[in-house]
Protein backbone atom coordinates (compact mmCIF):
# COMPACT_ATOMS: atom_id res chain seq x y z
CA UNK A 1 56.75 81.91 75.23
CA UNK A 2 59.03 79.49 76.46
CA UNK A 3 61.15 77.67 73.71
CA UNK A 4 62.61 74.24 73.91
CA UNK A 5 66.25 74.00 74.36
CA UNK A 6 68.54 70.88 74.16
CA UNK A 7 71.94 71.55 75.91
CA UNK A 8 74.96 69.22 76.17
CA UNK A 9 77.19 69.08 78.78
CA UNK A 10 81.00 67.87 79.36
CA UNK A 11 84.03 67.90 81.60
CA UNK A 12 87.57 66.26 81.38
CA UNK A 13 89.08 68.22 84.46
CA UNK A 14 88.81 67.40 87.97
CA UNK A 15 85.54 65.98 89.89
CA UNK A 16 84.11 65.54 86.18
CA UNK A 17 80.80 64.29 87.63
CA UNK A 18 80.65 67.33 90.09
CA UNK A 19 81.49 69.56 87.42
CA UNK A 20 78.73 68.55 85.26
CA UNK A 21 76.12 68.12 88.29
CA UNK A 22 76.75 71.82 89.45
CA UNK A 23 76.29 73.04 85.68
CA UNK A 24 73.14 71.04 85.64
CA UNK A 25 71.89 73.28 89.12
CA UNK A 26 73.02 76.37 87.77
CA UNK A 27 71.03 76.12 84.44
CA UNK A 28 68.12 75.32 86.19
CA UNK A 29 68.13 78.29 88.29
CA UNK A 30 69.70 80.62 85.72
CA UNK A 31 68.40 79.55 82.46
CA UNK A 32 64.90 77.38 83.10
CA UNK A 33 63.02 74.90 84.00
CA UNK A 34 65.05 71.37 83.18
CA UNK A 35 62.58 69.09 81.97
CA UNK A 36 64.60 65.97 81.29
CA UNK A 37 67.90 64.79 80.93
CA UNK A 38 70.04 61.94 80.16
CA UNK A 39 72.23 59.48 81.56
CA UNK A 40 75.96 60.49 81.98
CA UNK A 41 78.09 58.66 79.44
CA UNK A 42 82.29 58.60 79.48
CA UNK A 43 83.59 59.24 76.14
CA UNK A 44 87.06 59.53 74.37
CA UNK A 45 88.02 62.93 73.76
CA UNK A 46 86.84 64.33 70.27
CA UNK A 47 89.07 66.36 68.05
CA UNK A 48 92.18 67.12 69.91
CA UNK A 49 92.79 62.70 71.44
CA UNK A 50 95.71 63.48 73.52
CA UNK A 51 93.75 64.24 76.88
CA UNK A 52 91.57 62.82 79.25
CA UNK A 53 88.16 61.47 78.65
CA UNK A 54 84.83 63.48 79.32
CA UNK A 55 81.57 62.51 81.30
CA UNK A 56 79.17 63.99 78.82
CA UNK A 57 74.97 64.32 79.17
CA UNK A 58 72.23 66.02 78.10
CA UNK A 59 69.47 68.40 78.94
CA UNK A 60 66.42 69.45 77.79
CA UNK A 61 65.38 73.27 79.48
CA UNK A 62 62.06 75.25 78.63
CA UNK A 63 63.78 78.66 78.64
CA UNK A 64 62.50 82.16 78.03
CA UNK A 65 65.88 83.42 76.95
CA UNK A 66 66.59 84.58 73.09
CA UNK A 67 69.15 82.44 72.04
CA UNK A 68 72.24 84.99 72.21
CA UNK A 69 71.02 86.21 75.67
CA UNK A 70 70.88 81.82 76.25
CA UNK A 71 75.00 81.86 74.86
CA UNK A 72 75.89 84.98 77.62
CA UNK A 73 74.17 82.89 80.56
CA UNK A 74 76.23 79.85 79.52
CA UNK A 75 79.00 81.54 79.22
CA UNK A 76 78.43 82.84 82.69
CA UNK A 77 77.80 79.22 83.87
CA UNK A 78 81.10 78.36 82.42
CA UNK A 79 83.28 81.09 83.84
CA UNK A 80 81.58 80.26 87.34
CA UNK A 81 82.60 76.79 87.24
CA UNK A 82 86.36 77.79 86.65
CA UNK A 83 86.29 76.90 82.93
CA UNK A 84 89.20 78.68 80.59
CA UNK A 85 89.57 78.67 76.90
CA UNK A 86 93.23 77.86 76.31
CA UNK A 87 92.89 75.65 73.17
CA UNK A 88 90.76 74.68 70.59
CA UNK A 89 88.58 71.44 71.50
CA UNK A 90 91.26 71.14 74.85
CA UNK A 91 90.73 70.06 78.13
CA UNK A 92 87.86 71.74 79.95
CA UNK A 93 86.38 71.66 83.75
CA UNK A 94 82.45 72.47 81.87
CA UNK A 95 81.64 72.90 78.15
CA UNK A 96 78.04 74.09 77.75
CA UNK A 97 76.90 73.65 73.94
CA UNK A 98 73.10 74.16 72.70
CA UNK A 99 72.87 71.87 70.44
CA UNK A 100 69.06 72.88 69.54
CA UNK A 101 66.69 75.82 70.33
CA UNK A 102 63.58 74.28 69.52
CA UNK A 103 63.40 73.92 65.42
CA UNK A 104 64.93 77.19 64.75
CA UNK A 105 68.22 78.02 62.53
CA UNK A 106 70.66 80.82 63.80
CA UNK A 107 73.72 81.48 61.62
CA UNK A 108 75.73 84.25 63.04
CA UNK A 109 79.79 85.16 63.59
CA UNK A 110 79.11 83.98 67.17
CA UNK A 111 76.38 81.64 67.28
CA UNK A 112 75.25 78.72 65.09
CA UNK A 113 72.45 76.89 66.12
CA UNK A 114 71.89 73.33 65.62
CA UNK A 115 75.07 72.72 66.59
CA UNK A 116 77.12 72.13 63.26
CA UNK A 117 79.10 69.19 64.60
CA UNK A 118 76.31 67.49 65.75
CA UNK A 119 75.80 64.41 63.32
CA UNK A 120 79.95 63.86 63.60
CA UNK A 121 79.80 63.70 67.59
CA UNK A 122 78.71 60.25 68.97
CA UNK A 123 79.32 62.07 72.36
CA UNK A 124 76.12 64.60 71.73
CA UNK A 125 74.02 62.19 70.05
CA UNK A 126 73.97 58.95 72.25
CA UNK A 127 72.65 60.98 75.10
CA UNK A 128 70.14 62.67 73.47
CA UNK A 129 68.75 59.44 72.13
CA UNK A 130 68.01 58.60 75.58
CA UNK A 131 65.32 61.71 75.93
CA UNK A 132 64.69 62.98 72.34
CA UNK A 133 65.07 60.35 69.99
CA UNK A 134 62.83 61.38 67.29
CA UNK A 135 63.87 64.86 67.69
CA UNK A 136 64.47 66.15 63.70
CA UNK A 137 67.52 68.16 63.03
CA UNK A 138 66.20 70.92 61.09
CA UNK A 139 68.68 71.43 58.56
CA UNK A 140 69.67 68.00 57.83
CA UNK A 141 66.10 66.76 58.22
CA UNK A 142 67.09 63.35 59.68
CA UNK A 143 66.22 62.77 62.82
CA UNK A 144 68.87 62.70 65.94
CA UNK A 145 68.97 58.38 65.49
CA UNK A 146 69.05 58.64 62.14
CA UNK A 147 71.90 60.59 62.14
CA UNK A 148 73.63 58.76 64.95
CA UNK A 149 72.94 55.30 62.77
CA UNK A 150 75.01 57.22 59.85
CA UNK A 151 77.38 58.55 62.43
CA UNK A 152 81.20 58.74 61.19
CA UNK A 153 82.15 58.97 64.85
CA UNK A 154 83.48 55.33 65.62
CA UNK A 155 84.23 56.64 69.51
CA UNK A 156 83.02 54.89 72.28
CA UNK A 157 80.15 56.38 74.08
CA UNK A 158 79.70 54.28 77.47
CA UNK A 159 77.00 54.65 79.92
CA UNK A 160 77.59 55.35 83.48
């Protein structure tokens, strides 16, 4: 049965836009079916300032994928696109998150799912507003604008 993902995008490095575009066709054909997505949004870097801003979005993908087996595809997507972990919340060419897999909770070494920064990242929630508004988190039982209301995040999140 195919589950409901929501996955957010980013990229500070290069053609940001083209980065983020040729994520978008590679999750389509290697993860599933993209049934909506966002408008692109440039943001302020989050956690680590001194670097260039992102162009973040979001999509939502009907997958068939168990959610680690979801985490090794994006990973693959990632590594395609040129992307290289040399520091913690640096610059990056694609960052692939899921933020949900439709209502469930996964708490593992490797993989948390929701997201855990979600409710402190303007940059995640803006953009899913646009497709998913009333979309509740399942832990925090608010739902996605209720959280980005309460939002501690004072970046700017501007449409494209």
């Amino acid at each position: 049965m195919k589950q409901k993902v929501i996955l957010s995008l980013g990229s500070n490095i290069g053609n940001r836009m083209e980065n983020i575009r040729a994520a978008e066709a590679l999750i389509a054909t290697a993860i599933g079916d993209v049934v909506s997505k966002s408008s692109y949004y440039e943001t302020a870097p989050w956690g680590k300032l001194d670097q260039d801003g992102f162009i973040n979005s979001v999509l939502v993908v009907k997958t068939d994928d168990m959610p680690f087996e979801l985490m090794v595809k994006i990973q693959e997507i990632e590594q395609t696109l040129g992307r290289q972990k040399i520091e913690h919340w640096g610059p990056r060419v694609i960052d692939i998150d899921i933020i949900f897999y439709s209502n469930w909770i996964v708490h593992k070494e490797d993989l948390v799912i929701p997201h855990p920064h979600i409710q402190d990242r303007n940059f995640v929630m803006r953009p899913i507003l646009d497709i998913e508004k009333n979309i509740m988190h399942p832990k925090l039982n608010k739902t996605i604008e209720e959280l980005y209301l309460d939002s501690p995040d004072q970046s700017e999140v501007q449409k494209l």
